[in-house]
Protein backbone atom coordinates (compact mmCIF):
# COMPACT_ATOMS: atom_id res chain seq x y z
CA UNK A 1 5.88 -26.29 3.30
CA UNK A 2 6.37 -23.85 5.90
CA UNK A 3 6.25 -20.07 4.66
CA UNK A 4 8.74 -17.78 5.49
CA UNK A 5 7.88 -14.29 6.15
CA UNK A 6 10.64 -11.72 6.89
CA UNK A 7 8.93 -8.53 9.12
CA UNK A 8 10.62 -5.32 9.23
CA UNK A 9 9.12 -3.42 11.75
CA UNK A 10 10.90 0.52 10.65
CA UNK A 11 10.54 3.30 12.41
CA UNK A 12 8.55 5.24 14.40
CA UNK A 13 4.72 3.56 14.87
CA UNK A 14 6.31 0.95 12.61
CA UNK A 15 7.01 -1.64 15.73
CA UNK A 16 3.73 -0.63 17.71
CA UNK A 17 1.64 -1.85 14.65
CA UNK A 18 3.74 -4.59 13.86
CA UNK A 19 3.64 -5.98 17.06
CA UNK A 20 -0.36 -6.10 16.92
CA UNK A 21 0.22 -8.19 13.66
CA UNK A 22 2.85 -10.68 15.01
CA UNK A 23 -0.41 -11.41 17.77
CA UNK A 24 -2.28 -12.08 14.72
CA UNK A 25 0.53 -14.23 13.27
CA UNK A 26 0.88 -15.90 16.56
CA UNK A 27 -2.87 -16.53 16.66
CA UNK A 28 -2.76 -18.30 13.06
CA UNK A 29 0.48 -20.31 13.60
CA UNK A 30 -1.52 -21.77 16.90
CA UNK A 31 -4.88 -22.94 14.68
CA UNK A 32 -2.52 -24.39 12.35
CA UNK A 33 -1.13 -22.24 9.44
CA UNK A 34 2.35 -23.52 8.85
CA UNK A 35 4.61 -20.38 8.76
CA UNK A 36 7.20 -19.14 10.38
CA UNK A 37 8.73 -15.32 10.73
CA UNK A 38 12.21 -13.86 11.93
CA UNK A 39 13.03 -9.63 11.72
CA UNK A 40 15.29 -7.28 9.67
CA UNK A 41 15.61 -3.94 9.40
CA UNK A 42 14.65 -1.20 7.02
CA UNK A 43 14.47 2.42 6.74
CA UNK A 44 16.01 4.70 9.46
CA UNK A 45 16.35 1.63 11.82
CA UNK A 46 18.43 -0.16 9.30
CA UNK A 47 20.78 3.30 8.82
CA UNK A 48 21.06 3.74 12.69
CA UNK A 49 22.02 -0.49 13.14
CA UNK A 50 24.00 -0.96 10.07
CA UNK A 51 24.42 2.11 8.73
CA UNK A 52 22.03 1.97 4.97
CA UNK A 53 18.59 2.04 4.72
CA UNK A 54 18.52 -1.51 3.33
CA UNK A 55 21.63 -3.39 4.31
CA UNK A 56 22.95 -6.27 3.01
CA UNK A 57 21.50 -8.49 5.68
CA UNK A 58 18.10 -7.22 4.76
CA UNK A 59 18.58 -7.95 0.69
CA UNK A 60 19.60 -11.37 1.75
CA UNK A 61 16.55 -12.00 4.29
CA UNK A 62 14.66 -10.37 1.96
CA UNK A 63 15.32 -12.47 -1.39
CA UNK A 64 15.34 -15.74 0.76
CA UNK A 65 11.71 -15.09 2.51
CA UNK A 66 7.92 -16.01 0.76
CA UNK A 67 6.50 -12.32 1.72
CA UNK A 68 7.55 -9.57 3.41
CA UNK A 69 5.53 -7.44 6.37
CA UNK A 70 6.71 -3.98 6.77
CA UNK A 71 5.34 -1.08 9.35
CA UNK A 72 6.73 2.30 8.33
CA UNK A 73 9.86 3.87 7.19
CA UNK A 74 10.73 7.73 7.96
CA UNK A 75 10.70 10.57 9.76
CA UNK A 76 12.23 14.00 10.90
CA UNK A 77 15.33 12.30 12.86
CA UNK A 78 16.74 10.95 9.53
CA UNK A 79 15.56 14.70 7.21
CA UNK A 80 19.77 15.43 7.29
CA UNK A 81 20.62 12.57 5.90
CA UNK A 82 22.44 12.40 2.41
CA UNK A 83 19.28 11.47 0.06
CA UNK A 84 20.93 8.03 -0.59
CA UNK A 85 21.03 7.17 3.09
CA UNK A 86 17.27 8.39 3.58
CA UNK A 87 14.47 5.71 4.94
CA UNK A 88 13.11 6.07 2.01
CA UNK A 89 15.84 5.21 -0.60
CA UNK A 90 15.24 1.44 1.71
CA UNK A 91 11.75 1.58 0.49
CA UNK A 92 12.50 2.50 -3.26
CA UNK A 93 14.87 -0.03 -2.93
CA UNK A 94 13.58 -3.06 -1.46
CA UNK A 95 10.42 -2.55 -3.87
CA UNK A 96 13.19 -2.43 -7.05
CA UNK A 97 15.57 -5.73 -6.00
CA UNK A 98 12.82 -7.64 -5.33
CA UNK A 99 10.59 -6.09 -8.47
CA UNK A 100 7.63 -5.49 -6.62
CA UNK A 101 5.53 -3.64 -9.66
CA UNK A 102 2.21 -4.15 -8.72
CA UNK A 103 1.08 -2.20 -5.95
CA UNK A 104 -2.42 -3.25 -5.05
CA UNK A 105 -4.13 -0.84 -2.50
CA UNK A 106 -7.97 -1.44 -1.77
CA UNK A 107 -10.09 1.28 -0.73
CA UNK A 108 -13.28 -0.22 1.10
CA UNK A 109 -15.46 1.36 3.62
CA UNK A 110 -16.92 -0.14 6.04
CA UNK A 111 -20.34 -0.10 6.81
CA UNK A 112 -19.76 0.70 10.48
CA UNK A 113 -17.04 3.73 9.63
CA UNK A 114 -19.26 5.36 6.88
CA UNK A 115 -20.11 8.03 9.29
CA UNK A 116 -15.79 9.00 9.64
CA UNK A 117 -15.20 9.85 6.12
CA UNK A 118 -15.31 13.31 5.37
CA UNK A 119 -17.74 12.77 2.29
CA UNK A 120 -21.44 12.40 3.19
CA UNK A 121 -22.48 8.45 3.65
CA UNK A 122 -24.75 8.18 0.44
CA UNK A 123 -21.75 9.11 -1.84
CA UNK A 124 -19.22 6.54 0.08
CA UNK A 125 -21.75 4.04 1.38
CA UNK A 126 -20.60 0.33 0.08
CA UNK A 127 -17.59 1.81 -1.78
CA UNK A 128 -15.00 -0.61 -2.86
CA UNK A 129 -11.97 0.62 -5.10
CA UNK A 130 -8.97 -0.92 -5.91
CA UNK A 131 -5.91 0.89 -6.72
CA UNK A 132 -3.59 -0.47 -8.87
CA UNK A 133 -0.05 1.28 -8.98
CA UNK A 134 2.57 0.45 -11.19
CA UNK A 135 5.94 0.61 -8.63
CA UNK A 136 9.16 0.21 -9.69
CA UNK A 137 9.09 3.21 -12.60
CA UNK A 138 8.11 6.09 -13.73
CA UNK A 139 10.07 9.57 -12.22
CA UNK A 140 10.75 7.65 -9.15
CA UNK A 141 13.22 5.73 -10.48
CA UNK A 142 13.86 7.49 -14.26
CA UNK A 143 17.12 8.14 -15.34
CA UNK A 144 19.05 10.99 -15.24
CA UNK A 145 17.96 12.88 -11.90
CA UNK A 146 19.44 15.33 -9.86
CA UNK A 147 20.72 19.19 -9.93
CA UNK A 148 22.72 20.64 -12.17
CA UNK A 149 23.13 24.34 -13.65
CA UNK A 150 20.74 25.44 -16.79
CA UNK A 151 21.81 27.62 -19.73
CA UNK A 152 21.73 30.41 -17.83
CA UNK A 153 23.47 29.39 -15.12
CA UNK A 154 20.75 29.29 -12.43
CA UNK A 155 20.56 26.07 -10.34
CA UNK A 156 17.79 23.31 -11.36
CA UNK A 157 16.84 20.19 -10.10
CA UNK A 158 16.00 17.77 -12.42
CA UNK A 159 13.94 13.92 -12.94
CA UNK A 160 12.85 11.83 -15.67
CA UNK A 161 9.29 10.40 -16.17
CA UNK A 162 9.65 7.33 -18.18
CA UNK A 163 8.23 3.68 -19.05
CA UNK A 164 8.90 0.41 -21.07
CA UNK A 165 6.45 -1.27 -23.15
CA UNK A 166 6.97 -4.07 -20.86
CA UNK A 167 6.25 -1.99 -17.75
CA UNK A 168 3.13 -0.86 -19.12
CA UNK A 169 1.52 -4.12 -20.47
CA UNK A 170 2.28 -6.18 -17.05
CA UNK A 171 0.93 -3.72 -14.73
CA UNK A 172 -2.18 -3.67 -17.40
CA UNK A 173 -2.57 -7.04 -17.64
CA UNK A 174 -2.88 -7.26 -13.39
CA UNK A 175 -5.61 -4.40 -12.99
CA UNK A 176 -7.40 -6.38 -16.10
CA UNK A 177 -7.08 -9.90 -14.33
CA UNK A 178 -8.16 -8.29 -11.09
CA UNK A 179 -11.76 -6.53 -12.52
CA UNK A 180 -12.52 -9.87 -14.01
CA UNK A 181 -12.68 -11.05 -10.46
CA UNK A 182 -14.97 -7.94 -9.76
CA UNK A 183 -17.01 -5.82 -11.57
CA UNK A 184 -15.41 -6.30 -15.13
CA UNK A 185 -14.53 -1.97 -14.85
CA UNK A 186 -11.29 -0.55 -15.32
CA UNK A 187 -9.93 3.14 -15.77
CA UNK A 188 -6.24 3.86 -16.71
CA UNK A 189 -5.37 6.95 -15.33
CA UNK A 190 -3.04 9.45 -17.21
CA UNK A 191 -1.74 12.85 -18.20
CA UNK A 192 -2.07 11.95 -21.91
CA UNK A 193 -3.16 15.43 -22.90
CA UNK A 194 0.61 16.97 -21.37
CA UNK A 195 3.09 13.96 -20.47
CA UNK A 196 4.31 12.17 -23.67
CA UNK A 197 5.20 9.30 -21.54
CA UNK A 198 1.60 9.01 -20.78
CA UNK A 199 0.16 9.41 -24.08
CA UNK A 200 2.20 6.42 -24.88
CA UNK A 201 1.11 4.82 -21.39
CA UNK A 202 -2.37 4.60 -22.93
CA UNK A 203 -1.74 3.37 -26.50
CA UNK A 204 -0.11 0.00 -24.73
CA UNK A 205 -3.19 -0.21 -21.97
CA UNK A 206 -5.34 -0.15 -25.04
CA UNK A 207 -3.67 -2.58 -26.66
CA UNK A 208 -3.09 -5.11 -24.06
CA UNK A 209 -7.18 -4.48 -23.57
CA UNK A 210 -7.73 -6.13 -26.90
CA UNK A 211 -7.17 -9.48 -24.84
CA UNK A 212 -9.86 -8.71 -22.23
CA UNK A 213 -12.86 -8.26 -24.31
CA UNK A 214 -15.19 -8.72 -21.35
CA UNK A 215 -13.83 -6.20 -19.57
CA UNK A 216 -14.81 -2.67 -20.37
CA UNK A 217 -11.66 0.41 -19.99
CA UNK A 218 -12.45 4.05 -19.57
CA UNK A 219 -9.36 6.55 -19.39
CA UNK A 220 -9.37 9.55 -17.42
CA UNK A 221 -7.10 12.42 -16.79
CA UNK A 222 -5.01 12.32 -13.06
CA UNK A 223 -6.68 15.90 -12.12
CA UNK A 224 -10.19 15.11 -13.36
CA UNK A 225 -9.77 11.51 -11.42
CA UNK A 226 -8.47 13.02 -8.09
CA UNK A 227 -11.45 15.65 -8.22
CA UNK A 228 -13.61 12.35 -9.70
CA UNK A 229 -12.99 10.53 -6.54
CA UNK A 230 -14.09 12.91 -3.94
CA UNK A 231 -17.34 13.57 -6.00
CA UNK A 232 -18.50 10.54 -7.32
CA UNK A 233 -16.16 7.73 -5.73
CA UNK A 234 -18.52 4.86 -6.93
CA UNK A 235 -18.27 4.98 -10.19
CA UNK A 236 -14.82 3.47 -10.24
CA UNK A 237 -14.23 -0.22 -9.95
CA UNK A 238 -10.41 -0.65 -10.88
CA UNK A 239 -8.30 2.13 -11.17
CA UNK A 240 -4.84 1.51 -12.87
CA UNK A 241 -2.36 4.40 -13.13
CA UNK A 242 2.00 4.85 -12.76
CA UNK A 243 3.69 5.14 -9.91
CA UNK A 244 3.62 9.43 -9.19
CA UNK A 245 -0.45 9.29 -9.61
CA UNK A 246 -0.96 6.05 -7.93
CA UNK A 247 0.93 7.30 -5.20
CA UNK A 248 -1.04 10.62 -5.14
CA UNK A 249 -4.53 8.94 -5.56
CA UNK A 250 -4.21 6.15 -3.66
CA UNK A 251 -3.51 8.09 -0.45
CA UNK A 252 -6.76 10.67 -1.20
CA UNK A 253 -8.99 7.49 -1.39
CA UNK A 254 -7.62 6.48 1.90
CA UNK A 255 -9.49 9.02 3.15
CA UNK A 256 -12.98 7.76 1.66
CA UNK A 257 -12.55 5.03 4.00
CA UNK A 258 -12.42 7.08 7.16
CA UNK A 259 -8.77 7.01 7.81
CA UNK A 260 -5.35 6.43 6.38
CA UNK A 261 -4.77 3.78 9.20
CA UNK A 262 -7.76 1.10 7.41
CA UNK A 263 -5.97 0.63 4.33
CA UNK A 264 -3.65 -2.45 3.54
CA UNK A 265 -1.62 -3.04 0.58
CA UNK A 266 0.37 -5.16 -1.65
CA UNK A 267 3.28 -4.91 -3.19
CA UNK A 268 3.58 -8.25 -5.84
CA UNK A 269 6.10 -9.61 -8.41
CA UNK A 270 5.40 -11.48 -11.32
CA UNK A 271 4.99 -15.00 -9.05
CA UNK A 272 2.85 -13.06 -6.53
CA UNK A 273 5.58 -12.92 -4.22
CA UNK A 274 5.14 -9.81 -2.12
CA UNK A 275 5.44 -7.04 0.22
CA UNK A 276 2.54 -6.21 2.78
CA UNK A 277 2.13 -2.96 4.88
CA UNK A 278 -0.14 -0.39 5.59
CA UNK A 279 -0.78 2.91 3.40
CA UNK A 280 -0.01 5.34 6.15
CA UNK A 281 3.49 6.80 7.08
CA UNK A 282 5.64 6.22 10.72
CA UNK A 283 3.35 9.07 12.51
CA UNK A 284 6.45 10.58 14.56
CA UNK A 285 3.78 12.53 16.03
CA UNK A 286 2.25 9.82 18.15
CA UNK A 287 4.59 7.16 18.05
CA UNK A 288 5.50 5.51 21.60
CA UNK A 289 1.98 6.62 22.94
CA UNK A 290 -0.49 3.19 21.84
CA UNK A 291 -2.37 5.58 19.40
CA UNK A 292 -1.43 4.09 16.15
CA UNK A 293 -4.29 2.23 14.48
CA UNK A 294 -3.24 -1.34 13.70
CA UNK A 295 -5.53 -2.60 11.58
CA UNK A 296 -4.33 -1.54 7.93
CA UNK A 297 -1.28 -3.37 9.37
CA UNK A 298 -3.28 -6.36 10.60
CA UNK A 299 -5.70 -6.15 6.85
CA UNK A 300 -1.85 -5.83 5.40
CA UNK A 301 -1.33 -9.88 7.17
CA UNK A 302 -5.03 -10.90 5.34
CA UNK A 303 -3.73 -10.05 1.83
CA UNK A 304 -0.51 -11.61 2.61
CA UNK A 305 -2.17 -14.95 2.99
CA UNK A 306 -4.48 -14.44 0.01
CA UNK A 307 -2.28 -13.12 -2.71
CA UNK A 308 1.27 -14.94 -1.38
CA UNK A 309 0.55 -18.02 0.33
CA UNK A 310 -3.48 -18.34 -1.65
CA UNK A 311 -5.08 -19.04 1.35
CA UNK A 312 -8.24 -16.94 1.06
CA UNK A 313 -10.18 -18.20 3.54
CA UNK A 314 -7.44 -17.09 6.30
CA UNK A 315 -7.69 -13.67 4.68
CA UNK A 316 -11.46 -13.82 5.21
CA UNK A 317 -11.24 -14.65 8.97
CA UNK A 318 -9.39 -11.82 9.09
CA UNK A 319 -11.24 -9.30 7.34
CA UNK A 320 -14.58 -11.05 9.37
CA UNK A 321 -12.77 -10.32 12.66
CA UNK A 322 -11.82 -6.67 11.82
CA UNK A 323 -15.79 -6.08 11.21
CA UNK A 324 -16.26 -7.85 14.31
CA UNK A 325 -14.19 -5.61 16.24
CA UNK A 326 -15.93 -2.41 14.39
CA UNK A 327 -19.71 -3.59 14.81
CA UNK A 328 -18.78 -4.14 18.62
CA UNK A 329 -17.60 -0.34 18.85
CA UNK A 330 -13.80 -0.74 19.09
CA UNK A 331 -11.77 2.82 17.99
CA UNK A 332 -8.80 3.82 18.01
CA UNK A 333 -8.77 7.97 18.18
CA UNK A 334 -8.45 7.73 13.95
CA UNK A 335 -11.76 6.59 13.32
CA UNK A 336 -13.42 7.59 16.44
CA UNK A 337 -16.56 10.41 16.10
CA UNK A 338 -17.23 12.19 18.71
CA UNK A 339 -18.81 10.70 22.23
CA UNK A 340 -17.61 7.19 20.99
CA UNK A 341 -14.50 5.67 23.41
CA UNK A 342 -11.24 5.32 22.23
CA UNK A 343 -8.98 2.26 22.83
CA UNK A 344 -4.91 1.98 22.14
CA UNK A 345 -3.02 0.05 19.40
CA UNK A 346 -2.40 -2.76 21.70
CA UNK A 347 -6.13 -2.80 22.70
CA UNK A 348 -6.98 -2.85 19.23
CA UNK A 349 -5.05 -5.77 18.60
CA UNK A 350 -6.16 -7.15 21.65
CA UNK A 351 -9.89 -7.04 20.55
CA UNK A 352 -8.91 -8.66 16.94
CA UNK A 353 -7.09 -11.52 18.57
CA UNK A 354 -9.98 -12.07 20.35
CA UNK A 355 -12.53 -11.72 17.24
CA UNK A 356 -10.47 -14.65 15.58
CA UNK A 357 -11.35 -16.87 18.31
């Protein structure tokens, strides 16, 4: 059965990146793989065509497709906007209707980028991390939120932390299915000492544990974990944490790896349908100029076919030809060290179409 994938460039880099993936798609459909793709907007480009940051037409397109690729949402042309018409209220949003809780955001370095992190290679050498990020709670979505006068009549803003049982133990019971297909590790991540809502985050971690005897848990405070990470990255296997910290620590590992613009994610539901994009923002900065760095976007497509359509041995090519392009000296300026020639986005994607063969 064909699979339907619905790809929303955004904003910004958003199209440049996404068009080095559709080469990629393009590439697959032609050896074979049976899916099929149309386009939607979200984000600022869905406010400027239809006027909300995810329209109608996209909830629709969105509810009826297998997986979902999406480039980038945001940036300084859309900072006026009423906060309910903001990019990112289409990314909150999109994430919520389709209830895409598991956020699953790898942090590997590759041998052949050690040298670009900003740690020394011995400490980041062979690193491989995943991040798992609960998505649709905690203070991003907690009710009530907003501004308001306090008792003594200053203004305030205001948000509520908060999470269900249910939240907790389904988000647990991913990161605990995912290090038995590793190294059997996993630390929950928490404020418990402070935030009541995580004290009670790691009483139901613990006890959803009790079904995953063979799999050892270690808890760890978010501040001692982000300073953790930086110091002694390889001691973690699995991380699992809420949405605020996952969000937080997810992007700092990013930077393990070399560069923001070599991570992929994935954003699953309960059936494994999903979301894929990179880690990185829209980059007003250098969008329009063939800077971007594709390949999160293009390692984005890879989990896509492993986690939503279970074809791991297409996400494997991919991954193989995204080495292949690194070992033969391909940069874009993000992972580039000095003296070493940098090639543009569509280059990049170029030289990966090429790697599949």
């Amino acid at each position: 059965m064909t699979k339907k994938i619905l790809i929303l460039p955004g904003d910004y880099i958003g199209p440049e990146i996404l068009g080095e993936a559709v080469k990629v798609l393009e590439t697959l459909k032609r050896g074979g793989a049976d899916i099929a793709w149309t386009f939607g907007h979200l984000g600022g480009a869905a406010y400027d065509a239809e006027g909300h940051p995810y329209p109608p037409s996209t909830q629709k397109a969105a509810r009826e497709a297998d997986a979902i690729l999406l480039g980038a949402v945001g940036g300084p042309k859309y900072d006026e906007l009423p906060r309910e018409l903001r990019p990112e209220r289409g990314l909150l949003g999109i994430r919520k209707d389709l209830n895409l809780f598991a956020n699953l955001r790898p942090a590997r370095v590759y041998e052949e980028l050690a040298d670009s992190s900003s740690l020394k290679k011995e400490f980041i050498a062979g690193l491989d991390i995943l991040i798992l990020r609960e998505l649709t709670g905690d203070i991003y979505f907690g009710q009530p939120r907003g501004r308001r006068k306090n008792a003594d009549g200053h203004d305030e803003g205001f948000d509520t932390m908060h999470y269900s049982r249910p939240e907790v133990e389904r988000i647990a019971r991913v990161a605990f299915e995912a290090a038995r297909k590793r190294s059997k590790r996993v630390c929950s991540v928490d404020k418990e000492n402070v935030l009541d809502t995580s004290r009670f985050w790691r009483e139901v971690v613990v006890q959803v544990h009790k079904e995953y005897p063979d799999v050892e848990l270690s808890h760890m405070y978010v501040d001692n974990a982000a300073m953790q990470l930086v110091k002694k990255p390889k001691q973690f296997d699995v991380i699992v944490t809420g949405n605020i910290f996952g969000d937080i620590l997810s992007d700092e590992a990013s930077m393990l790896a070399g560069s923001i613009g070599m991570l992929p994610s994935a954003s699953l539901d309960a059936n494994n349908k999903g979301m894929y994009e990179p880690i990185h923002g829209s980059a007003p900065d250098i969008a329009g100029q063939n800077k971007a760095n594709p390949l999160a976007t293009i390692l984005s497509v890879g989990m896509m076919f492993k986690y939503s359509f279970n074809r791991p041995e297409v996400s494997d090519r991919i991954e193989n030809a995204v080495k292949k392009v690194l070992q033969q000296g391909h940069r874009t300026g993000d992972i580039a060290m000095k003296g070493e020639k940098i090639i543009g986005t569509r280059e990049m994607g170029d030289a990966v179409v090429a790697a599949l063969g």
